[in-house]
Protein backbone atom coordinates (compact mmCIF):
# COMPACT_ATOMS: atom_id res chain seq x y z
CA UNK A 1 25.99 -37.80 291.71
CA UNK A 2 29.76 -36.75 292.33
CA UNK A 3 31.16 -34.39 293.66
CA UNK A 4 33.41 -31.02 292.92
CA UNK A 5 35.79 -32.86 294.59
CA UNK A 6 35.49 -36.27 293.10
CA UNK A 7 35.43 -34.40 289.54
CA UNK A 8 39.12 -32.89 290.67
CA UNK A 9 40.43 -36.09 291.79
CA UNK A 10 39.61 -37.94 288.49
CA UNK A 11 41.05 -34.74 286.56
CA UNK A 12 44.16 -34.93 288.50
CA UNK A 13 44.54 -38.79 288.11
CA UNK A 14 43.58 -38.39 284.44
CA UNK A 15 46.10 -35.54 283.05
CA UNK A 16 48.55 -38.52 284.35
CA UNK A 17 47.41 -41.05 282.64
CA UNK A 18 48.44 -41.49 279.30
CA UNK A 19 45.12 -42.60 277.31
CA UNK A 20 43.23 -39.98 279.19
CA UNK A 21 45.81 -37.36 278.19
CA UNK A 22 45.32 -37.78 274.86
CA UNK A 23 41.79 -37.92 274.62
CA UNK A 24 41.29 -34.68 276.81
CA UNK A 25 43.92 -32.92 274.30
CA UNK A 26 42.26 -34.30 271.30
CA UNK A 27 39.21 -32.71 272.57
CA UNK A 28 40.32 -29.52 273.63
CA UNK A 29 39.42 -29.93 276.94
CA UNK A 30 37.75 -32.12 279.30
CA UNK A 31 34.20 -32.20 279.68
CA UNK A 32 34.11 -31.68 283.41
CA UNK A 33 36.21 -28.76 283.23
CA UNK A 34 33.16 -26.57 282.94
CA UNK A 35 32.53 -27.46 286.75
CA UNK A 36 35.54 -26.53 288.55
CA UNK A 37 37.27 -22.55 287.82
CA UNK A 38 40.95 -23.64 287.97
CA UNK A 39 40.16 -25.51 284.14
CA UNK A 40 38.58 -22.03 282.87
CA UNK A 41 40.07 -19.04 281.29
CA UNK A 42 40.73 -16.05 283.46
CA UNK A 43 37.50 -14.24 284.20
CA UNK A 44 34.58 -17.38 283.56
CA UNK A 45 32.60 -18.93 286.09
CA UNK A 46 32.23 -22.40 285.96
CA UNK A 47 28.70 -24.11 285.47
CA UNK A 48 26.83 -25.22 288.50
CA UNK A 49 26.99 -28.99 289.04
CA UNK A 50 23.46 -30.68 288.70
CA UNK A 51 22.37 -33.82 287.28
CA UNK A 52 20.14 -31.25 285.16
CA UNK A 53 23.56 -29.55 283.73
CA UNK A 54 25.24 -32.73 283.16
CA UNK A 55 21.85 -34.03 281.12
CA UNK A 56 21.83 -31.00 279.29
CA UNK A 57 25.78 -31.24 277.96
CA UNK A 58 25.00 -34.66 277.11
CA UNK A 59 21.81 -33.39 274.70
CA UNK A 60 24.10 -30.95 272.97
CA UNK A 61 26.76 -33.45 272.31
CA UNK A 62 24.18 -36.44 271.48
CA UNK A 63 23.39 -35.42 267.59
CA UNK A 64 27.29 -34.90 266.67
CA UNK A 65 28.48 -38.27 268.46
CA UNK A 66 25.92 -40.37 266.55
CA UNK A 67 26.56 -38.69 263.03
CA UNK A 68 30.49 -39.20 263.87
CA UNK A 69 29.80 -43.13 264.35
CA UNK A 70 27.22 -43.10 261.41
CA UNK A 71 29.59 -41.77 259.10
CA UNK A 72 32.37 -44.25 260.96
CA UNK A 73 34.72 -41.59 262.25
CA UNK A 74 37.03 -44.13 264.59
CA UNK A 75 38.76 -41.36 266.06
CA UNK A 76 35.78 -38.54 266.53
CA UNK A 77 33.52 -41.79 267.18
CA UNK A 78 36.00 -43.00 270.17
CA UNK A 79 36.10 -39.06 271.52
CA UNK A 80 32.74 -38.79 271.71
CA UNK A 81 32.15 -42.15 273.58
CA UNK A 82 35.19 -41.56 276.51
CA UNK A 83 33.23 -37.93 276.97
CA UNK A 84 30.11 -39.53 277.55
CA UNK A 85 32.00 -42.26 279.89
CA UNK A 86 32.92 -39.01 281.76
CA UNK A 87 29.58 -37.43 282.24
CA UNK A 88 28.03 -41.12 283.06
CA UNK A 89 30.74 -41.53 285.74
CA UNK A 90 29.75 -38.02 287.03
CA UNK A 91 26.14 -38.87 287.67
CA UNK A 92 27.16 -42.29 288.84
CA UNK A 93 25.71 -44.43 286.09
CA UNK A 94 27.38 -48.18 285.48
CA UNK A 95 26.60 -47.64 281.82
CA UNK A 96 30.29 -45.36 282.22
CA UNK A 97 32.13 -48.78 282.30
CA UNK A 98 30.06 -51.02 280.00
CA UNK A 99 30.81 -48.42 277.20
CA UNK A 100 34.24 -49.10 277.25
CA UNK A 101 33.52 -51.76 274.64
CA UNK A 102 31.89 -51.02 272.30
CA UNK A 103 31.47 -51.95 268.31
CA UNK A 104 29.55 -50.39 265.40
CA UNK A 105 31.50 -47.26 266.24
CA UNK A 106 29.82 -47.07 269.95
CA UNK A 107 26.17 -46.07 267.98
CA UNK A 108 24.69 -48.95 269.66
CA UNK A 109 25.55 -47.16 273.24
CA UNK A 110 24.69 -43.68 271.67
CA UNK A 111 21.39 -44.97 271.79
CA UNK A 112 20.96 -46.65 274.65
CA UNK A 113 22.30 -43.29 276.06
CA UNK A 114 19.43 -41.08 274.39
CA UNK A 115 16.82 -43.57 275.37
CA UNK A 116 17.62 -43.92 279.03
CA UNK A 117 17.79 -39.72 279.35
CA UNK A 118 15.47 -38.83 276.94
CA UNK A 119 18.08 -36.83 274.95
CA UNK A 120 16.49 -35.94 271.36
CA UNK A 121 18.83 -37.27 268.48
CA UNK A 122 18.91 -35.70 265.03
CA UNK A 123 16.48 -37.80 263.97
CA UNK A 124 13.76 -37.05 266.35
CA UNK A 125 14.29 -33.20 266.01
């Protein structure tokens, strides 16, 4: 598992790269902002770092990422797979680097994903 200060360091590195950049704006923000308080508004506490927390963002993103490569959303369907690339890296996982390529809109990893963390997809609920 990484660390708070492993998280910052990729952060850092990442508002500099360009790719990166773009994907945490077209998200809104970053999925391991929740961990550190200098990514949070005024006034909110940031999430405790566990493998459980990271597991449990991962379920509540899991149903929309699959429906946007389903319905073969390239952009959404690209967002959703660098986000889970970020909470894979976070708990250490190689599967963060063999998503990079991907095809069939990254559905194919989705569910590799689910499987290996027992995340329920939309089908199973």
């Amino acid at each position: 598992m990484r660390s708070l200060e492993e998280i910052r360091a990729r952060l850092e590195s990442q508002k500099k790269d360009r790719y990166h950049s773009l994907m945490w704006q077209a998200s809104e923000y970053h999925p391991l902002c929740i961990y550190l308080k200098e990514y949070l508004k005024e006034g909110c506490e940031p999430d405790v770092l566990t493998k459980e927390s990271v597991i449990a963002e991962m379920q509540g993103y899991i149903a929309f990422a699959i429906k946007k490569a389903k319905e073969q959303r390239g952009i959404s369907a690209n967002r959703s797979i660098w986000k889970y690339q970020q909470w894979l890296w976070t708990l250490e996982d190689p599967l963060s680097d063999e998503i990079a390529e991907y095809d069939n809109y990254g559905l194919d990893h989705l569910y590799v994903i689910a499987e290996k963390y027992g995340l329920k997809t939309e089908e199973e609920s």
